[in-house]
N, C-alpha and C. Protein backbone atom coordinates (compact mmCIF):
# COMPACT_ATOMS: atom_id res chain seq x y z
N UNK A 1 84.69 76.84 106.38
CA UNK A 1 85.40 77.82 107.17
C UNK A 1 85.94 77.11 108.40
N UNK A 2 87.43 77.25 108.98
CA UNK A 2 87.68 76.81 109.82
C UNK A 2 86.90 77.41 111.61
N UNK A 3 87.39 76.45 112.48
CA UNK A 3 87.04 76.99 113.70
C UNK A 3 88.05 77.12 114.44
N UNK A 4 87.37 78.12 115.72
CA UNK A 4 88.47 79.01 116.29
C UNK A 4 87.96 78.17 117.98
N UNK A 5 88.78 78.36 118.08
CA UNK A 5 88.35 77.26 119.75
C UNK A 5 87.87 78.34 120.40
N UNK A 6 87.99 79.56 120.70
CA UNK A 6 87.02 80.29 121.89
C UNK A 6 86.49 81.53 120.88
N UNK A 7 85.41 81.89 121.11
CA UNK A 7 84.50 82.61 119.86
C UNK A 7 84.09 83.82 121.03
N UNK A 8 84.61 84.60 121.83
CA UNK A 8 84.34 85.75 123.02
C UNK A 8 83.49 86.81 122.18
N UNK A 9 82.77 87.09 123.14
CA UNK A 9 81.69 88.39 122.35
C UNK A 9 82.56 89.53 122.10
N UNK A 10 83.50 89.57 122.76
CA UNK A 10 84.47 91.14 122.58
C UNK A 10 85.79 91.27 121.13
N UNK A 11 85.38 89.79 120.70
CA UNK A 11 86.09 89.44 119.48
C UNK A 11 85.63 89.48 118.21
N UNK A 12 86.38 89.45 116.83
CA UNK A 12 86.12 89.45 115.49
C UNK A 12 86.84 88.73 114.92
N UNK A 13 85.80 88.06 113.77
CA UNK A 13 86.26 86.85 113.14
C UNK A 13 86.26 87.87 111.74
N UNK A 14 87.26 87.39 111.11
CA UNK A 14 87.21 87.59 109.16
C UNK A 14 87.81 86.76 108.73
N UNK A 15 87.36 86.86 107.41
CA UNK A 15 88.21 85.61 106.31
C UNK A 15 89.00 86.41 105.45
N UNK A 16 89.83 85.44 104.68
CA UNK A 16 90.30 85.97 103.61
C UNK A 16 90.10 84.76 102.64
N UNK A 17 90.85 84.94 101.38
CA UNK A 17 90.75 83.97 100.20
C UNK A 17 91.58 82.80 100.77
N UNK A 18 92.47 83.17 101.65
CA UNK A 18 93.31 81.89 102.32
C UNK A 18 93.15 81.54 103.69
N UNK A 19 92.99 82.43 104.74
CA UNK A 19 92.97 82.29 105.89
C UNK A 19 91.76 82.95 106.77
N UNK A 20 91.59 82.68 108.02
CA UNK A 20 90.93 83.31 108.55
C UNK A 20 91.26 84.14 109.83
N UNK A 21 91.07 85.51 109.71
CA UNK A 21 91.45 86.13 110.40
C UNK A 21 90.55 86.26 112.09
N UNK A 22 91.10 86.26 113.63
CA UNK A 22 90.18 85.97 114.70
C UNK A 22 90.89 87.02 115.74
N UNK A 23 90.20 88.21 115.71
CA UNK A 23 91.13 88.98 116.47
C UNK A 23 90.56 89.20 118.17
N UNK A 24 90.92 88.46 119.38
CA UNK A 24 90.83 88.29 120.70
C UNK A 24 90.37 89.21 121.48
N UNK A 25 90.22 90.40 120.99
CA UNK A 25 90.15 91.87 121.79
C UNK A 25 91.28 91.84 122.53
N UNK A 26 92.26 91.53 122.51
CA UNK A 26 93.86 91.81 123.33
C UNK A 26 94.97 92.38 122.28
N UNK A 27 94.78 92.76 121.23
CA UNK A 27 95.27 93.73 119.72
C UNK A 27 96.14 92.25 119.32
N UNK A 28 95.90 91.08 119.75
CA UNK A 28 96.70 89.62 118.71
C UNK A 28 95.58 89.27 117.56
N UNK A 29 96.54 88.87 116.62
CA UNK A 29 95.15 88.43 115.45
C UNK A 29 95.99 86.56 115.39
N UNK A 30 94.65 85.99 115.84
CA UNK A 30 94.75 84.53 115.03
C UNK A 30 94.74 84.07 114.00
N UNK A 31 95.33 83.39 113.17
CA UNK A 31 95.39 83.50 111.82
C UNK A 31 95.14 81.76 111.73
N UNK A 32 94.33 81.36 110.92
CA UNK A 32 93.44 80.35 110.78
C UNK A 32 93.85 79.54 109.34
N UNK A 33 94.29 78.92 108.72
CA UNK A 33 94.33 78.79 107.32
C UNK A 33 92.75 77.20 106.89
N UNK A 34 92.36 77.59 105.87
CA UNK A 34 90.66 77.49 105.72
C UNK A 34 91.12 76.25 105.11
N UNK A 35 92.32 76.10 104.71
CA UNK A 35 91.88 74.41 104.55
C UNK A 35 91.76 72.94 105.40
N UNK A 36 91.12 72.91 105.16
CA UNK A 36 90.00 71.43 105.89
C UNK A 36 91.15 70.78 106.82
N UNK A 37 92.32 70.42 105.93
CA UNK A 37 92.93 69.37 106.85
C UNK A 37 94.20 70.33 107.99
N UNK A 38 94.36 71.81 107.72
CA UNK A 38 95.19 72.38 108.28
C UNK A 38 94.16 73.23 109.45
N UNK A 39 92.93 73.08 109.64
CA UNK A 39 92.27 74.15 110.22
C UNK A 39 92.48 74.17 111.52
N UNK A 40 93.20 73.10 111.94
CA UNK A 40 93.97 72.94 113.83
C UNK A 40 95.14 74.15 113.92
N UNK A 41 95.93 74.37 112.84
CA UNK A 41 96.68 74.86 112.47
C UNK A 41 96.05 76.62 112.90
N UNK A 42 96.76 77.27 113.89
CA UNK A 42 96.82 78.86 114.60
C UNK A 42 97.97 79.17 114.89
N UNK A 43 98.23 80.40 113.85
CA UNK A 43 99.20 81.33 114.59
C UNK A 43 98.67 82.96 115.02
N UNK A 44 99.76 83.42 115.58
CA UNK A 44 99.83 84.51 115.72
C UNK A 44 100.31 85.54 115.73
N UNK A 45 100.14 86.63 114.79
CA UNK A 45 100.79 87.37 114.14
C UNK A 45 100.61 89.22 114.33
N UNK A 46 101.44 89.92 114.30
CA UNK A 46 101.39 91.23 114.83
C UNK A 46 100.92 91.96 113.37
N UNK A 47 100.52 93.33 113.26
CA UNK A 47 100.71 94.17 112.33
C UNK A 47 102.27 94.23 111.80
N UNK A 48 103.14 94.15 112.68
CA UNK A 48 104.37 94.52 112.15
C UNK A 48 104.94 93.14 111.15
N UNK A 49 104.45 92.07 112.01
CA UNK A 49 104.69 90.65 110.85
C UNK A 49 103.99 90.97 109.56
N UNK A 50 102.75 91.20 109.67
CA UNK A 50 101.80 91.61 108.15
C UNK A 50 102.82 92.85 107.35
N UNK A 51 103.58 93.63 108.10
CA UNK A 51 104.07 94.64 107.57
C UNK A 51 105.12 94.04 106.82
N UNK A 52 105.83 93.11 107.24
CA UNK A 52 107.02 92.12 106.69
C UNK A 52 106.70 91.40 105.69
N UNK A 53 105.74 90.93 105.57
CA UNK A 53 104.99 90.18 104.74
C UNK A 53 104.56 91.05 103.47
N UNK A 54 104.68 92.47 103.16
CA UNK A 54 103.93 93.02 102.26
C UNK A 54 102.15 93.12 102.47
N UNK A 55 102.10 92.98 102.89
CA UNK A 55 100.62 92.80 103.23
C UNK A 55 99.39 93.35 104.00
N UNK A 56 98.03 93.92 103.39
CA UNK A 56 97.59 94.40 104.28
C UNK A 56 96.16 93.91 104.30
N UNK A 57 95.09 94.17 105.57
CA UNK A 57 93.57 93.41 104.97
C UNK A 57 92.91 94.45 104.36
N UNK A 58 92.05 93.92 103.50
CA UNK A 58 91.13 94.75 102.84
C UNK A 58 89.99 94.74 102.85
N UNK A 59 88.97 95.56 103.45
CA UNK A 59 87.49 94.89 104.27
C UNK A 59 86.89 94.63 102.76
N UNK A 60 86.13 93.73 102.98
CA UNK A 60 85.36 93.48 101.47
C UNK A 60 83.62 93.58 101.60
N UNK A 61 83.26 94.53 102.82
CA UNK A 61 82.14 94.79 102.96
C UNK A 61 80.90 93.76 102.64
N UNK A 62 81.30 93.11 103.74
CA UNK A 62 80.55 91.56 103.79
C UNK A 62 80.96 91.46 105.40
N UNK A 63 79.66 91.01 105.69
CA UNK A 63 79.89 90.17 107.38
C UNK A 63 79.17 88.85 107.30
N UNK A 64 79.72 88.10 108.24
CA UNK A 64 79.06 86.85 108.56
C UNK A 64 78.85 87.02 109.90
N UNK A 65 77.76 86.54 110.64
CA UNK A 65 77.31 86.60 111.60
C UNK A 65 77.52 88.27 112.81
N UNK A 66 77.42 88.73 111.69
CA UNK A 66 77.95 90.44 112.20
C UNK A 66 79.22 90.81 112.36
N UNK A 67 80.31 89.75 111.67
CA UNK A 67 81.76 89.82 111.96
C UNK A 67 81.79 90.74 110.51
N UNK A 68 82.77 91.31 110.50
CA UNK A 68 83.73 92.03 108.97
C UNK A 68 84.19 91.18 108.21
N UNK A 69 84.42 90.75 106.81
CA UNK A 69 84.94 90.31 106.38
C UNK A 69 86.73 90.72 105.63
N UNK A 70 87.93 90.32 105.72
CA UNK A 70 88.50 91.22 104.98
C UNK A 70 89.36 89.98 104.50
N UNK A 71 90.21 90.39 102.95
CA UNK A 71 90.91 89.30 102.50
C UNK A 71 92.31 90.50 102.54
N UNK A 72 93.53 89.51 102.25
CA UNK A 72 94.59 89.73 102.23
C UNK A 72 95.36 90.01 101.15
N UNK A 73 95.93 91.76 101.31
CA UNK A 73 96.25 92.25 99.13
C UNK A 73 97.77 92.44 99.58
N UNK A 74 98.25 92.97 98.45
CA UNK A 74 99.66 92.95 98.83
C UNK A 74 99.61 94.81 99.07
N UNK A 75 100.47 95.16 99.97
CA UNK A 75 100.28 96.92 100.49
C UNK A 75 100.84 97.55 99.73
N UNK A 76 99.84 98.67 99.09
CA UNK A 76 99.96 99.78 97.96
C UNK A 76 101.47 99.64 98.29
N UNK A 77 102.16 99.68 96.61
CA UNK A 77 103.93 100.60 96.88
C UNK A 77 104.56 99.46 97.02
N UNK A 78 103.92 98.18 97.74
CA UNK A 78 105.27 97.33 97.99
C UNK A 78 105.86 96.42 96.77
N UNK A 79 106.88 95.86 96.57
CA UNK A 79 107.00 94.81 95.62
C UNK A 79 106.52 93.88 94.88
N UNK A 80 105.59 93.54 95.77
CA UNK A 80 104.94 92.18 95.37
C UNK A 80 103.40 93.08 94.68
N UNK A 81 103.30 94.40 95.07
CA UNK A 81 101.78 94.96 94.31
C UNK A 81 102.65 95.57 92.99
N UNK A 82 103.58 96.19 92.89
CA UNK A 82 103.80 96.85 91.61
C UNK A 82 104.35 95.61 90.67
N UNK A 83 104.69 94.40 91.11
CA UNK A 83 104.85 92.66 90.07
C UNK A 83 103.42 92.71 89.50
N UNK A 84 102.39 92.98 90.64
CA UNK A 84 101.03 91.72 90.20
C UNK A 84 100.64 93.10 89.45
N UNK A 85 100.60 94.59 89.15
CA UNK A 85 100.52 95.50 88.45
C UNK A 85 100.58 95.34 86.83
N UNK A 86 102.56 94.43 87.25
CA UNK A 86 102.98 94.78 85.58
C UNK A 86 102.61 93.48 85.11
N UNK A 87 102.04 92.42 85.75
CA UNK A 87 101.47 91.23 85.21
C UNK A 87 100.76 91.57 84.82
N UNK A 88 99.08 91.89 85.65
CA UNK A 88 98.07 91.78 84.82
C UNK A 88 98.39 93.27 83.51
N UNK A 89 99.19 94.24 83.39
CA UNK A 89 99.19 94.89 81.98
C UNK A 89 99.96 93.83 81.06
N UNK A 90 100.65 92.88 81.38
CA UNK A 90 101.23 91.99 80.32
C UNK A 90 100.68 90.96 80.02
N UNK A 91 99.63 90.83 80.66
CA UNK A 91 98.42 89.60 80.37
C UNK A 91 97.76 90.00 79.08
N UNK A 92 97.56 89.41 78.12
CA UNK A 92 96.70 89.01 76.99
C UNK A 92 95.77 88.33 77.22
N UNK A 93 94.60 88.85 76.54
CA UNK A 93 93.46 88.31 76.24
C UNK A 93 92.09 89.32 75.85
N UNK A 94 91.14 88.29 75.72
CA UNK A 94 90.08 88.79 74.95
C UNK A 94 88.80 89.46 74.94
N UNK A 95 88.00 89.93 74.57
CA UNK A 95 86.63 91.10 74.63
C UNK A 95 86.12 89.75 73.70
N UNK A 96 84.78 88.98 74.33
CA UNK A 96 83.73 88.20 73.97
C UNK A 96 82.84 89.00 73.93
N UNK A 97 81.48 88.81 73.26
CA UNK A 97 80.12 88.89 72.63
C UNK A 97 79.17 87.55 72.53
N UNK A 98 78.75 87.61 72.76
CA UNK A 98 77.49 86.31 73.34
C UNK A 98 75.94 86.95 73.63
N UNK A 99 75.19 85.83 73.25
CA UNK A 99 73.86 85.77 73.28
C UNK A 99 73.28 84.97 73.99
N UNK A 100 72.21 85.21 75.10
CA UNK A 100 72.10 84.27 76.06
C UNK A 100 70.58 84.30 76.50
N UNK A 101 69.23 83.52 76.27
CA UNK A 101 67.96 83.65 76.79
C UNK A 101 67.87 84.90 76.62
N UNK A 102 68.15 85.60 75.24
CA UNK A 102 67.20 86.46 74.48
C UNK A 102 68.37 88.04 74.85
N UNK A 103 69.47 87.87 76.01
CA UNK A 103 70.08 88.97 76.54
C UNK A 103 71.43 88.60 75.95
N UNK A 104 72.24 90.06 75.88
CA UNK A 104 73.87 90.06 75.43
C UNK A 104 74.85 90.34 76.45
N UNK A 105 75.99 89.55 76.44
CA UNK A 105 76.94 90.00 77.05
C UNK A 105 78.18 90.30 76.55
N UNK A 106 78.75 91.53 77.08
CA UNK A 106 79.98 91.75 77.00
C UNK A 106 81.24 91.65 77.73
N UNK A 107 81.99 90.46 78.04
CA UNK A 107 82.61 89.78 78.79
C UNK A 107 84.28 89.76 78.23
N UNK A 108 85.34 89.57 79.07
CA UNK A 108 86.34 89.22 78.71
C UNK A 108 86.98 88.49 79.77
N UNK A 109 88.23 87.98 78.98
CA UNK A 109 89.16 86.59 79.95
C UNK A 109 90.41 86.79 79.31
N UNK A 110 91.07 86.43 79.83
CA UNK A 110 92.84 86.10 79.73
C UNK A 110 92.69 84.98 78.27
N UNK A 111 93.85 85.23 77.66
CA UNK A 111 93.96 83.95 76.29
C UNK A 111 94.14 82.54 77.24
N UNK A 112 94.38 82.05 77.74
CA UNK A 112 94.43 81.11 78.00
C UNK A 112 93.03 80.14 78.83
N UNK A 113 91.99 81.12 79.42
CA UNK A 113 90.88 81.09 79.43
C UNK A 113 89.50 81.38 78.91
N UNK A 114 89.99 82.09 77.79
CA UNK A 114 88.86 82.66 77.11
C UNK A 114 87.55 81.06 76.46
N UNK A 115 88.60 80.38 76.23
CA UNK A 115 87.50 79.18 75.25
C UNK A 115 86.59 78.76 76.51
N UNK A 116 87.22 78.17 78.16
CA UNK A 116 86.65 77.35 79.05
C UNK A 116 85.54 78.52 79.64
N UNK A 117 86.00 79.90 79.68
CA UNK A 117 84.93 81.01 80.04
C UNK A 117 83.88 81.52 79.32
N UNK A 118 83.79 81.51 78.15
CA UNK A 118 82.79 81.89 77.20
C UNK A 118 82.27 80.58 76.71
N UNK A 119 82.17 79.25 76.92
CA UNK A 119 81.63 77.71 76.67
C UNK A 119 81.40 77.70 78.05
N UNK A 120 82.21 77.91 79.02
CA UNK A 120 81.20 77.74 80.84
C UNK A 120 79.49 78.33 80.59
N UNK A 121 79.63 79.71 79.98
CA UNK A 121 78.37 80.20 79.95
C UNK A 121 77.24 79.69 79.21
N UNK A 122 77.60 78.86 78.47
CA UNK A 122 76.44 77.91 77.76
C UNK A 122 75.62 78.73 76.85
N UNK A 123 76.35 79.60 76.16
CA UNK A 123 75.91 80.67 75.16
C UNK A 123 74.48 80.26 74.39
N UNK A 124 73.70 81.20 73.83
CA UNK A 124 73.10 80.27 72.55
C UNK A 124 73.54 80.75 71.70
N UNK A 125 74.34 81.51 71.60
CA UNK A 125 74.74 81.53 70.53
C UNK A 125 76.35 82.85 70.68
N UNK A 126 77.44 82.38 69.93
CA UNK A 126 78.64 83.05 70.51
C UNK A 126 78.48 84.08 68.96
N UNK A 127 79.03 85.79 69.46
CA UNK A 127 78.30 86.39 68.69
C UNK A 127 79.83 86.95 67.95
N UNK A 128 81.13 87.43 68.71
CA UNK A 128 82.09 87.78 68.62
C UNK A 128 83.48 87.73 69.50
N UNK A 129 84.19 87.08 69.15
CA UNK A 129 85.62 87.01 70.52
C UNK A 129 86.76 88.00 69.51
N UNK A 130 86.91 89.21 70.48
CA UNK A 130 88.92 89.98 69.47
C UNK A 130 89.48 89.11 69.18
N UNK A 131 90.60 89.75 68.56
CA UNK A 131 91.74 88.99 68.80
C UNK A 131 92.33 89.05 70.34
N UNK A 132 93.29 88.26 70.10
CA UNK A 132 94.42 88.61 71.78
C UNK A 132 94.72 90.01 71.96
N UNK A 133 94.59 90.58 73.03
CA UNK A 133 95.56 92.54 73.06
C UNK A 133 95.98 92.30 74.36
N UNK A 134 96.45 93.33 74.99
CA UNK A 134 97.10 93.77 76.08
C UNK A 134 95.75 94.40 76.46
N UNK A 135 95.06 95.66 75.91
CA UNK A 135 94.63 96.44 76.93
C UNK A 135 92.84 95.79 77.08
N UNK A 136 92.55 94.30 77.47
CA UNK A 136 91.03 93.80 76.73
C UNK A 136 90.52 94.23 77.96
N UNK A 137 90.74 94.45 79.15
CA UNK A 137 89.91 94.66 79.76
C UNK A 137 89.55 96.30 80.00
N UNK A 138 90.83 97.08 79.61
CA UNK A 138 90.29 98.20 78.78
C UNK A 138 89.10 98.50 78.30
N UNK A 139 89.39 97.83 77.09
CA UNK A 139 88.51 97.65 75.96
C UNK A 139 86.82 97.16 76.19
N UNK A 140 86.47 96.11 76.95
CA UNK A 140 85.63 95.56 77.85
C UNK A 140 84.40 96.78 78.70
N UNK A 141 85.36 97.68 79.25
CA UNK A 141 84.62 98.60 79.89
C UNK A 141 84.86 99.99 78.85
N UNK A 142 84.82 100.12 77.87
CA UNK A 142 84.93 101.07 76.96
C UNK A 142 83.19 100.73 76.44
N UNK A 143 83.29 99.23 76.13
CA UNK A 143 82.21 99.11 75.14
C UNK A 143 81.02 98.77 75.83
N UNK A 144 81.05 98.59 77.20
CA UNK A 144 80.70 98.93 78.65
C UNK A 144 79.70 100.16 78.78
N UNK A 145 80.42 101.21 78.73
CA UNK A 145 80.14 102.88 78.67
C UNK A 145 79.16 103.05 77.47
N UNK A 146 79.56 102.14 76.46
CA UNK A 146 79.13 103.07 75.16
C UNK A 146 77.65 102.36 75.21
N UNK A 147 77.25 101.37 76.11
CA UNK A 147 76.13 100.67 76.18
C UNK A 147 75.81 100.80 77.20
N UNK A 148 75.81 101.96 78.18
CA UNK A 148 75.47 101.70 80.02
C UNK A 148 73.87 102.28 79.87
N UNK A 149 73.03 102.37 79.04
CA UNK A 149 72.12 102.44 78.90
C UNK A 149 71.23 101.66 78.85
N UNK A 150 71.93 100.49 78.29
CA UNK A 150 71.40 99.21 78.45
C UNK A 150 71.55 98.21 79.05
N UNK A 151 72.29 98.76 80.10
CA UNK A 151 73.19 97.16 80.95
C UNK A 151 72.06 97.56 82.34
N UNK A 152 72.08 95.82 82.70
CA UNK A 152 71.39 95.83 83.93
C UNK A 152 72.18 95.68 84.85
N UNK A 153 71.92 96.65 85.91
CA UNK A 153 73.12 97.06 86.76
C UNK A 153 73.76 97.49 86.20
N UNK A 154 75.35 96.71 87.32
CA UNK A 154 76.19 96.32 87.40
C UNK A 154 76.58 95.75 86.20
N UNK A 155 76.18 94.25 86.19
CA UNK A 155 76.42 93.34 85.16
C UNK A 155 77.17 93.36 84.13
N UNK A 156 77.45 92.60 83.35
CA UNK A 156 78.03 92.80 81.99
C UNK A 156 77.19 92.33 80.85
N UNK A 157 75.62 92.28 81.64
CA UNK A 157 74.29 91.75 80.73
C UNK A 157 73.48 93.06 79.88
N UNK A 158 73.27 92.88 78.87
CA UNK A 158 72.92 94.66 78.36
C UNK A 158 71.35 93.68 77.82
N UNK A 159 70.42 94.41 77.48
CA UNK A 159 69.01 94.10 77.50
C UNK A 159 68.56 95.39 76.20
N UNK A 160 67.81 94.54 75.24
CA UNK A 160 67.29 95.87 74.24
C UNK A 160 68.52 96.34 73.43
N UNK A 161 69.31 95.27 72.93
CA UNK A 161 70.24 95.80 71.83
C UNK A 161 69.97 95.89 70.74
N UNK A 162 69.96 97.13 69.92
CA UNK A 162 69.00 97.06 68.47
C UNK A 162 70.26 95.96 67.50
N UNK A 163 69.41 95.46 66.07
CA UNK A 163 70.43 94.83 65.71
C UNK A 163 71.41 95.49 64.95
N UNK A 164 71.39 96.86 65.13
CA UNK A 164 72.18 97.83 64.53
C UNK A 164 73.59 97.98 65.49
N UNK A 165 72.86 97.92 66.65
CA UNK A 165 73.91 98.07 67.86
C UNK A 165 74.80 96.58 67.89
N UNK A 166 74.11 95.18 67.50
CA UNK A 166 74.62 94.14 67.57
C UNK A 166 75.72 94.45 66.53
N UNK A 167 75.10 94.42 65.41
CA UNK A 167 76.23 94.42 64.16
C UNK A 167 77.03 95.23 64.45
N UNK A 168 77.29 96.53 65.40
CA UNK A 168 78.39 97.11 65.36
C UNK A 168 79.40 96.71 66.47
N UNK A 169 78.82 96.26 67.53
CA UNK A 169 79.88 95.58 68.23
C UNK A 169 80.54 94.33 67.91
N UNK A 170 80.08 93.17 66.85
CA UNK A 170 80.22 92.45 66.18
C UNK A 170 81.38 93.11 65.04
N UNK A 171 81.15 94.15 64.38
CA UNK A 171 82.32 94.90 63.28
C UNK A 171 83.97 95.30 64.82
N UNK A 172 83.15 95.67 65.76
CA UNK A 172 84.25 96.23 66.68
C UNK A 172 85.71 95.17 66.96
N UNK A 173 84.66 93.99 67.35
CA UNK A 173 85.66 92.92 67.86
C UNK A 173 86.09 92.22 66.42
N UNK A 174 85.92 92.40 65.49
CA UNK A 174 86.09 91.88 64.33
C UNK A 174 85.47 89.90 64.32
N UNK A 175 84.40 89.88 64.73
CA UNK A 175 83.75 88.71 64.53
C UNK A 175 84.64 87.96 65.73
N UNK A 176 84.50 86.34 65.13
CA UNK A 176 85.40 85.50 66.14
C UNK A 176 86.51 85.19 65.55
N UNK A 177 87.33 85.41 66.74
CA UNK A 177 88.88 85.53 66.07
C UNK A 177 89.46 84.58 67.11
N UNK A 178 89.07 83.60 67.68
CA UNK A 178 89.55 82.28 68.08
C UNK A 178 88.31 81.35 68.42
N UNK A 179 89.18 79.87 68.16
CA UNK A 179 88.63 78.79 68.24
C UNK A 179 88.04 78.22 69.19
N UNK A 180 86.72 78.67 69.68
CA UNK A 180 86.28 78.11 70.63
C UNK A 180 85.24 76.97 70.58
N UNK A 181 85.39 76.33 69.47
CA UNK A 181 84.74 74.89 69.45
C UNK A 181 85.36 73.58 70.22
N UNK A 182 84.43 73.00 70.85
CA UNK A 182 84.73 71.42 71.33
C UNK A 182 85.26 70.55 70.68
N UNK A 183 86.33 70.17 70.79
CA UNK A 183 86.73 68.94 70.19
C UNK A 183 86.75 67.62 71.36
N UNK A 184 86.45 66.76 71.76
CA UNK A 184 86.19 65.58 72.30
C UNK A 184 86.98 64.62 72.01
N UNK A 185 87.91 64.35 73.19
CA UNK A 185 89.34 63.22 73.28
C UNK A 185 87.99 61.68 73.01
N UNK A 186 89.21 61.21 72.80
CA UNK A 186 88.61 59.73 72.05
C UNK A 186 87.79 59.01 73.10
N UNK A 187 88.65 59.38 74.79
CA UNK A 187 88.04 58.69 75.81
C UNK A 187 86.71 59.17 76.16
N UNK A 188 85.98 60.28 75.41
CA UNK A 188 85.10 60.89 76.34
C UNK A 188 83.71 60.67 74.91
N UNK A 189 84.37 60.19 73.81
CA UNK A 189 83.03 60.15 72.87
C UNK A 189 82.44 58.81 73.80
N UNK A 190 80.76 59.30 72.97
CA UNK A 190 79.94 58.26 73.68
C UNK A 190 80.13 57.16 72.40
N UNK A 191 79.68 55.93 73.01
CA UNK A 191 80.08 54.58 72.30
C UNK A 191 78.07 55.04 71.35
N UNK A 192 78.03 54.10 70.24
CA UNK A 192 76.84 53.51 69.43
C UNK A 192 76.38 52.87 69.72
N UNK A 193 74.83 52.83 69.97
CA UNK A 193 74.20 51.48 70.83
C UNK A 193 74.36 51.01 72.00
């Protein structure tokens, strides 16, 4: 996290995914950007600039050192939120099934991440991936609901799946319907002996 040269008790610090927000108690907000070699780097910016920008903060109910945290979305209605809208509905990808230290998950990812996200988790065993759709994360919290009896928490970890219940979410996603095996470039096999 970058630093702010005067830290006044009558002030508030937040972050976002890019910057950090440092507001003076004089209604100016300092705007901080968190990477390492730019963190000298302060401006200062009004609500009405953020208003220009599309942009508004969004507290993310987190403090650090009793400060608020908030990151930066694009403001309901504007341009740049009804784009990132019709993106993620035109995004493809997939509803995974996995087995993991005895528990199941029901997980999904974009096609283009699905193999590096469901092999990140170090499965023991991969139980079912859809095909590609439009609506997977839909779909994800459908099969979500139909198991919230068994999910801990939050999570997307369900606990006590009969194997009646396995085999049918297994028939749902229609088994594995992409290739998520390792294949190993020539540079990375290990040598013999």
């Amino acid at each position: 996290m970058g630093e702010l040269y005067r830290n006044q008790s009558t002030s508030t610090l937040t972050t976002s995914s890019e910057f950090i927000i440092y507001n003076n108690g004089t209604g100016q907000s300092v705007f901080a950007n968190k990477e390492p070699e730019l963190q000298s780097v302060q401006y200062i910016i009004s609500q009405e600039e953020l208003d220009a920008f599309g942009l508004e903060a969004e507290p993310l109910n987190i403090s650090f050192h009793g400060r608020e945290a908030f990151r930066f979305i694009p403001k309901k209605g504007s341009k740049r939120h009804l784009k990132e809208i019709e993106k993620k509905a035109s995004t493809v990808g997939c509803v995974y099934f996995i087995k993991s230290c005895g528990d199941h998950k029901i997980g999904s990812s974009n096609i283009t991440r699905i193999k590096r996200r469901v092999l990140g988790q170090c499965p023991d065993e991969i139980l079912a991936i859809s095909k590609p759709m439009k609506k997977f994360r839909q779909y994800e919290k459908e099969l979500h609901k139909e198991f919230a009896s068994k999910r801990v928490l939050k999570y997307e970890i369900f606990k006590n799946l009969t194997q009646s219940e396995i085999d049918w979410i297994i028939e749902q996603l229609g088994g594995i319907n992409v290739d998520v095996t390792q294949k190993h470039s020539k540079g990375r096999r290990m040598a013999n002996g």
